[in-house]
N, C-alpha and C. Protein backbone atom coordinates (compact mmCIF):
# COMPACT_ATOMS: atom_id res chain seq x y z
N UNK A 1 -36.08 8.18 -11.39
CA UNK A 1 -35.95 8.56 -10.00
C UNK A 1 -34.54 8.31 -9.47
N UNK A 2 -33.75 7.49 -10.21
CA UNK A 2 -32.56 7.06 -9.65
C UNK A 2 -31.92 8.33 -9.77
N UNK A 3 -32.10 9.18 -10.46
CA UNK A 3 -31.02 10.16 -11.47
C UNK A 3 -30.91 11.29 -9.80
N UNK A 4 -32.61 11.20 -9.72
CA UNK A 4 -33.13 12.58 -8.49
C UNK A 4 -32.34 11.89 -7.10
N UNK A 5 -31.96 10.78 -7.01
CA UNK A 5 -31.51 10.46 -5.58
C UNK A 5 -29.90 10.31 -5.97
N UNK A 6 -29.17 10.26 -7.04
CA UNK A 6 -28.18 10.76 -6.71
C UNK A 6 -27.10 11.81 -6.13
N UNK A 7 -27.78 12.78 -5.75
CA UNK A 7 -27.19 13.85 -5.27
C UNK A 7 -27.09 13.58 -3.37
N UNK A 8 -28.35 12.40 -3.25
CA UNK A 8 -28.65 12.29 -1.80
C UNK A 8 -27.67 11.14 -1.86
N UNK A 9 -26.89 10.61 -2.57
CA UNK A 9 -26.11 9.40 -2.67
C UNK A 9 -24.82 10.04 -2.48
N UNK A 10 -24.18 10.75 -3.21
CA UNK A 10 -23.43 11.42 -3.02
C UNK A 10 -22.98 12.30 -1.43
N UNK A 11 -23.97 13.05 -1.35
CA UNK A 11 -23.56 13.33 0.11
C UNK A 11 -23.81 12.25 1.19
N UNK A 12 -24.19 11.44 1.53
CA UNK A 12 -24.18 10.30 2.21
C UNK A 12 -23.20 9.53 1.93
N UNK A 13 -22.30 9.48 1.17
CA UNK A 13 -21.06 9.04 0.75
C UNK A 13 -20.15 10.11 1.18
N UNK A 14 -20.13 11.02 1.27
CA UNK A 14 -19.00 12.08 1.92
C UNK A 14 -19.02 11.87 3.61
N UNK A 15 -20.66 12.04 4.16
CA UNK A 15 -20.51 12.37 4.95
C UNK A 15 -20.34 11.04 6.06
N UNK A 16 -19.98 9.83 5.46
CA UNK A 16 -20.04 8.55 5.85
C UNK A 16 -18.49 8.26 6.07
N UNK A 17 -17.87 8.83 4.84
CA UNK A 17 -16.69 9.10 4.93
C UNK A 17 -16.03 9.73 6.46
N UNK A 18 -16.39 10.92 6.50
CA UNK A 18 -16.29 11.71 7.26
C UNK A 18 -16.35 11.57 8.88
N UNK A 19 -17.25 10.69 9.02
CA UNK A 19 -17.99 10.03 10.05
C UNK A 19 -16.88 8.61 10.41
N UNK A 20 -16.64 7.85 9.58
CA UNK A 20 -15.98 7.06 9.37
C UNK A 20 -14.86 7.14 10.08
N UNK A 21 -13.89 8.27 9.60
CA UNK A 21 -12.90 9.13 9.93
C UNK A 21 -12.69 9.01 11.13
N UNK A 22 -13.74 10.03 11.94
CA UNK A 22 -13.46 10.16 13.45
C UNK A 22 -13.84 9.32 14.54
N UNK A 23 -14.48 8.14 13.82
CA UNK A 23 -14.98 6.93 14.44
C UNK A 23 -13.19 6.29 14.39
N UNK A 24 -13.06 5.80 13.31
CA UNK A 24 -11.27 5.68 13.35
C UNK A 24 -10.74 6.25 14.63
N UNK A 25 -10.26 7.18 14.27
CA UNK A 25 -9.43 8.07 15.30
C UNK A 25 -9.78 7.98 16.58
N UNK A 26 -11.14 7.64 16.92
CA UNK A 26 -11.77 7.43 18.23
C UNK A 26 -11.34 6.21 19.10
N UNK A 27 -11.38 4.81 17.95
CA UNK A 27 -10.59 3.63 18.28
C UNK A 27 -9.39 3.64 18.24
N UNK A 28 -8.75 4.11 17.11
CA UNK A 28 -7.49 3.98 17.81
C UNK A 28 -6.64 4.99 18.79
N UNK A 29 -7.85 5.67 18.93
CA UNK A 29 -7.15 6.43 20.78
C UNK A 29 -7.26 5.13 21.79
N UNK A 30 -8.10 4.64 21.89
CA UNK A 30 -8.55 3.74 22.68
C UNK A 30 -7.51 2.48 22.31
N UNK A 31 -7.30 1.76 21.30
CA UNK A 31 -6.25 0.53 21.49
C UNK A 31 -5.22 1.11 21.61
N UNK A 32 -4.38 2.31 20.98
CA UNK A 32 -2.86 2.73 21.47
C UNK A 32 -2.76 3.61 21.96
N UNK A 33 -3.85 4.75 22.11
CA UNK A 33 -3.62 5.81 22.91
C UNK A 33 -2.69 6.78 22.41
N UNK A 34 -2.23 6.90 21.29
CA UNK A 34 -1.78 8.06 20.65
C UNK A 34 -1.91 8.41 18.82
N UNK A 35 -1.57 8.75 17.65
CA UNK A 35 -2.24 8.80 16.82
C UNK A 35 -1.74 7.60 15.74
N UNK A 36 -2.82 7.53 14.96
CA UNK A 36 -2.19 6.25 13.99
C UNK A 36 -0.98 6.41 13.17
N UNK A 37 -0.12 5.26 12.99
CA UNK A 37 1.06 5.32 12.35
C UNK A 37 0.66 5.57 10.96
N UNK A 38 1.63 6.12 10.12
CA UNK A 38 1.91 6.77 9.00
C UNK A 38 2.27 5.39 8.58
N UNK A 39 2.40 4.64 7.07
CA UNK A 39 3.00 3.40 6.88
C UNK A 39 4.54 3.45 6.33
N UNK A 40 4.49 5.17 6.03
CA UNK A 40 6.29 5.77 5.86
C UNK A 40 6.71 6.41 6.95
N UNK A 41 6.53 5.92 8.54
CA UNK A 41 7.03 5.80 9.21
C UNK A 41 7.91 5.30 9.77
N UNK A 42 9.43 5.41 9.84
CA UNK A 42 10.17 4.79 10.43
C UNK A 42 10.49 4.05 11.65
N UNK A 43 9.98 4.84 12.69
CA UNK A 43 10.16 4.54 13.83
C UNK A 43 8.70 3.19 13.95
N UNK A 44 8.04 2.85 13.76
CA UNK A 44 6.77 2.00 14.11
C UNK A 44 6.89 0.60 13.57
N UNK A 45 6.12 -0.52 13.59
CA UNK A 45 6.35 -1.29 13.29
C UNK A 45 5.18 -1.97 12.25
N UNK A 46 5.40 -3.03 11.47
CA UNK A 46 4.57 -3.21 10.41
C UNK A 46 3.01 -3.72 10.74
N UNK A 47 2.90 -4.43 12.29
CA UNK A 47 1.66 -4.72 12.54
C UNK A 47 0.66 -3.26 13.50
N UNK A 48 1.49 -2.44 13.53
CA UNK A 48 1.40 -1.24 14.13
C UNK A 48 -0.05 -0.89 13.21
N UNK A 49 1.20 -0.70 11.62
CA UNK A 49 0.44 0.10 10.55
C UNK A 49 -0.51 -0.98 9.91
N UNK A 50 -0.49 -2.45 10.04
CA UNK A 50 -1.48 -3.01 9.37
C UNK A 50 -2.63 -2.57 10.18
N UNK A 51 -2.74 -2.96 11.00
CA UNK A 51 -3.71 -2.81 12.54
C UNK A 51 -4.44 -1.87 12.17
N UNK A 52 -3.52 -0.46 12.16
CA UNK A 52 -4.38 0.69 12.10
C UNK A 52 -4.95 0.69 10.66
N UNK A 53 -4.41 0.26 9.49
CA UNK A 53 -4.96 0.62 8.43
C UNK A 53 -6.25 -0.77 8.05
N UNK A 54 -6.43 -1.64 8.84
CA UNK A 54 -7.53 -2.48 9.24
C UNK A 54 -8.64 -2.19 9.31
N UNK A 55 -8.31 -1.15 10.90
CA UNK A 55 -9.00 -0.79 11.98
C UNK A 55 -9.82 0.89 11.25
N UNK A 56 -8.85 1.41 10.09
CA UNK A 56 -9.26 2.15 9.51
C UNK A 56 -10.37 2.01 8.29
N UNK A 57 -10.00 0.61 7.51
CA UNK A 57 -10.74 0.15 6.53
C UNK A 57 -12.63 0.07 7.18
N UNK A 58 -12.13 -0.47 7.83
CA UNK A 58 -13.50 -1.69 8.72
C UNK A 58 -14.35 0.12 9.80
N UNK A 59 -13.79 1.16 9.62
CA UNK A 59 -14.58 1.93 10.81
C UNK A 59 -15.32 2.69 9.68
N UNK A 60 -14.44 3.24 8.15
CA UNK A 60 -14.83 3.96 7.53
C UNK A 60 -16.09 3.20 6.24
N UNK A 61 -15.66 1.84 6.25
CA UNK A 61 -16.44 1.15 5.68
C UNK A 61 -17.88 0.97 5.92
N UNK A 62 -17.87 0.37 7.26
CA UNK A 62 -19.43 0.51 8.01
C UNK A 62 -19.99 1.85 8.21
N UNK A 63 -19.07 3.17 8.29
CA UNK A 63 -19.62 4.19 8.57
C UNK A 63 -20.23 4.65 7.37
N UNK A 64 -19.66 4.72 5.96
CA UNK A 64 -20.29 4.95 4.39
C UNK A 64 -21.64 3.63 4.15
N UNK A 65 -21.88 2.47 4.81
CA UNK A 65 -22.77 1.59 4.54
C UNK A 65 -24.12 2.52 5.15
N UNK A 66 -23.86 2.49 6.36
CA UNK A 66 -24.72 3.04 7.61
C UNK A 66 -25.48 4.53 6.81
N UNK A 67 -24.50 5.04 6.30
CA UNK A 67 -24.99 6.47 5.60
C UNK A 67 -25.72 6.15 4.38
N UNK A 68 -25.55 4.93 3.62
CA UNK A 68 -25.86 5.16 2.61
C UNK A 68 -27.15 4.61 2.64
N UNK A 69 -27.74 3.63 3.78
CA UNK A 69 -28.85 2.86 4.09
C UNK A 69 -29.79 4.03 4.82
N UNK A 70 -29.22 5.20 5.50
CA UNK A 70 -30.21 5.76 5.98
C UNK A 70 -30.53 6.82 4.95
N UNK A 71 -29.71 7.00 3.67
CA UNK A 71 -30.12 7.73 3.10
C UNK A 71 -31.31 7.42 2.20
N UNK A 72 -31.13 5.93 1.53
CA UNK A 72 -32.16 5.38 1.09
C UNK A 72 -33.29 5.13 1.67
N UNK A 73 -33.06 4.93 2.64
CA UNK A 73 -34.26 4.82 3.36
C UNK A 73 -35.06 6.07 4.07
N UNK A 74 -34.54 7.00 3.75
CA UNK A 74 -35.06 8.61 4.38
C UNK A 74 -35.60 9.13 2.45
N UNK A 75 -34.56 8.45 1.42
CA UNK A 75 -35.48 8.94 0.12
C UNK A 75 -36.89 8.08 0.09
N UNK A 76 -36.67 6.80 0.41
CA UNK A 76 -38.23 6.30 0.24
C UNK A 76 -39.23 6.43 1.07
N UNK A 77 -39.18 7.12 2.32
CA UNK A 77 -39.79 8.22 3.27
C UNK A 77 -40.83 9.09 2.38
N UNK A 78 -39.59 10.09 1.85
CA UNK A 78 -40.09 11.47 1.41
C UNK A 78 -40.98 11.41 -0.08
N UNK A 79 -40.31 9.85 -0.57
CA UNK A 79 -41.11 9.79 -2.31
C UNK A 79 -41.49 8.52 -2.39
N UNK A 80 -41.70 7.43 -1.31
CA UNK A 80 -42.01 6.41 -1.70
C UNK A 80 -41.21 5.53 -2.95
N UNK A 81 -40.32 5.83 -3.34
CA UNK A 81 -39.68 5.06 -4.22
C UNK A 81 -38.25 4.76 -3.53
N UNK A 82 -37.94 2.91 -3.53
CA UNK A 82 -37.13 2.67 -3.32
C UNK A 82 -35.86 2.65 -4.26
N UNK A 83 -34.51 3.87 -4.18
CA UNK A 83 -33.04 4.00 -5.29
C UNK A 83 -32.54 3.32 -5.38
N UNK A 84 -33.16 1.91 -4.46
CA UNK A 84 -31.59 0.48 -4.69
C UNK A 84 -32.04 -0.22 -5.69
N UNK A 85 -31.50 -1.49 -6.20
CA UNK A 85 -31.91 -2.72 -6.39
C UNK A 85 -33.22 -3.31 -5.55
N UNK A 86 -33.77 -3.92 -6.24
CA UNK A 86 -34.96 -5.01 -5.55
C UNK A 86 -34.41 -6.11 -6.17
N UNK A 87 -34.73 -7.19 -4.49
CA UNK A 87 -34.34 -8.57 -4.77
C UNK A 87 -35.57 -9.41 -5.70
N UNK A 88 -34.77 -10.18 -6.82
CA UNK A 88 -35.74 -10.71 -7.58
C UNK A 88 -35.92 -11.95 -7.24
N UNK A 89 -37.08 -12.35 -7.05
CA UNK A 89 -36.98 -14.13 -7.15
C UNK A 89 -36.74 -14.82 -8.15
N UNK A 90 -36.64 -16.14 -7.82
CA UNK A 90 -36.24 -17.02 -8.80
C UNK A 90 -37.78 -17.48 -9.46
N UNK A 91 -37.58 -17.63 -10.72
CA UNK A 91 -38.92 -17.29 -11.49
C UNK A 91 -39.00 -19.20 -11.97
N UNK A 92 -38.44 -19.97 -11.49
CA UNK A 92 -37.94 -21.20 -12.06
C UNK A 92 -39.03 -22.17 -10.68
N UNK A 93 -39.65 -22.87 -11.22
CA UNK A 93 -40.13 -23.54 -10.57
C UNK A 93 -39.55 -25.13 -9.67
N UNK A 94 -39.74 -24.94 -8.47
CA UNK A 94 -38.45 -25.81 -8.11
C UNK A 94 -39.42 -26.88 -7.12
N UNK A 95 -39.87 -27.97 -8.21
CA UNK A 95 -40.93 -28.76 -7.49
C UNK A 95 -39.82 -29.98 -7.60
């Protein structure tokens, strides 16, 4: 079953991406109000471009998590089988 939910893995990874993206661009209209620095930009400064490439990591990151949890969770909807990992317990007796 893992094999059949990769294709739903895949696009939930693009479109998380994607999503990600304009969530970015959305914040940093809002902290500088014009578009993010390039890091081979001359004119800008180095906490300019850390900032944004931070602020870029952390928007596109949660946005590909978010996609990839509702995708799993919309495959075990439609087929009852969960595509992740299951947490195992510890099989060790701890008296």
């Amino acid at each position: 079953m893992k094999l059949v939910y990769k294709p739903f893995s895949i696009i939930a990874g693009v479109i998380g991406a994607k999503v990600g993206q304009g969530v970015f661009k959305a914040l940093w209209a809002r902290v500088d109000g014009g578009k993010p620095p390039k890091p081979t930009l001359e004119e800008t400064t180095m906490v300019r471009v850390m900032a944004a490439a931070t602020l870029e990591a952390a928007a596109v990151s949660g946005a590909r998590v978010a996609a990839a949890r509702a995708s799993a969770r919309t495959f075990k909807y439609l087929t009852g089988y969960w595509p992740g990992d299951h947490h195992e317990e510890d099989e060790k007796d701890e008296s």
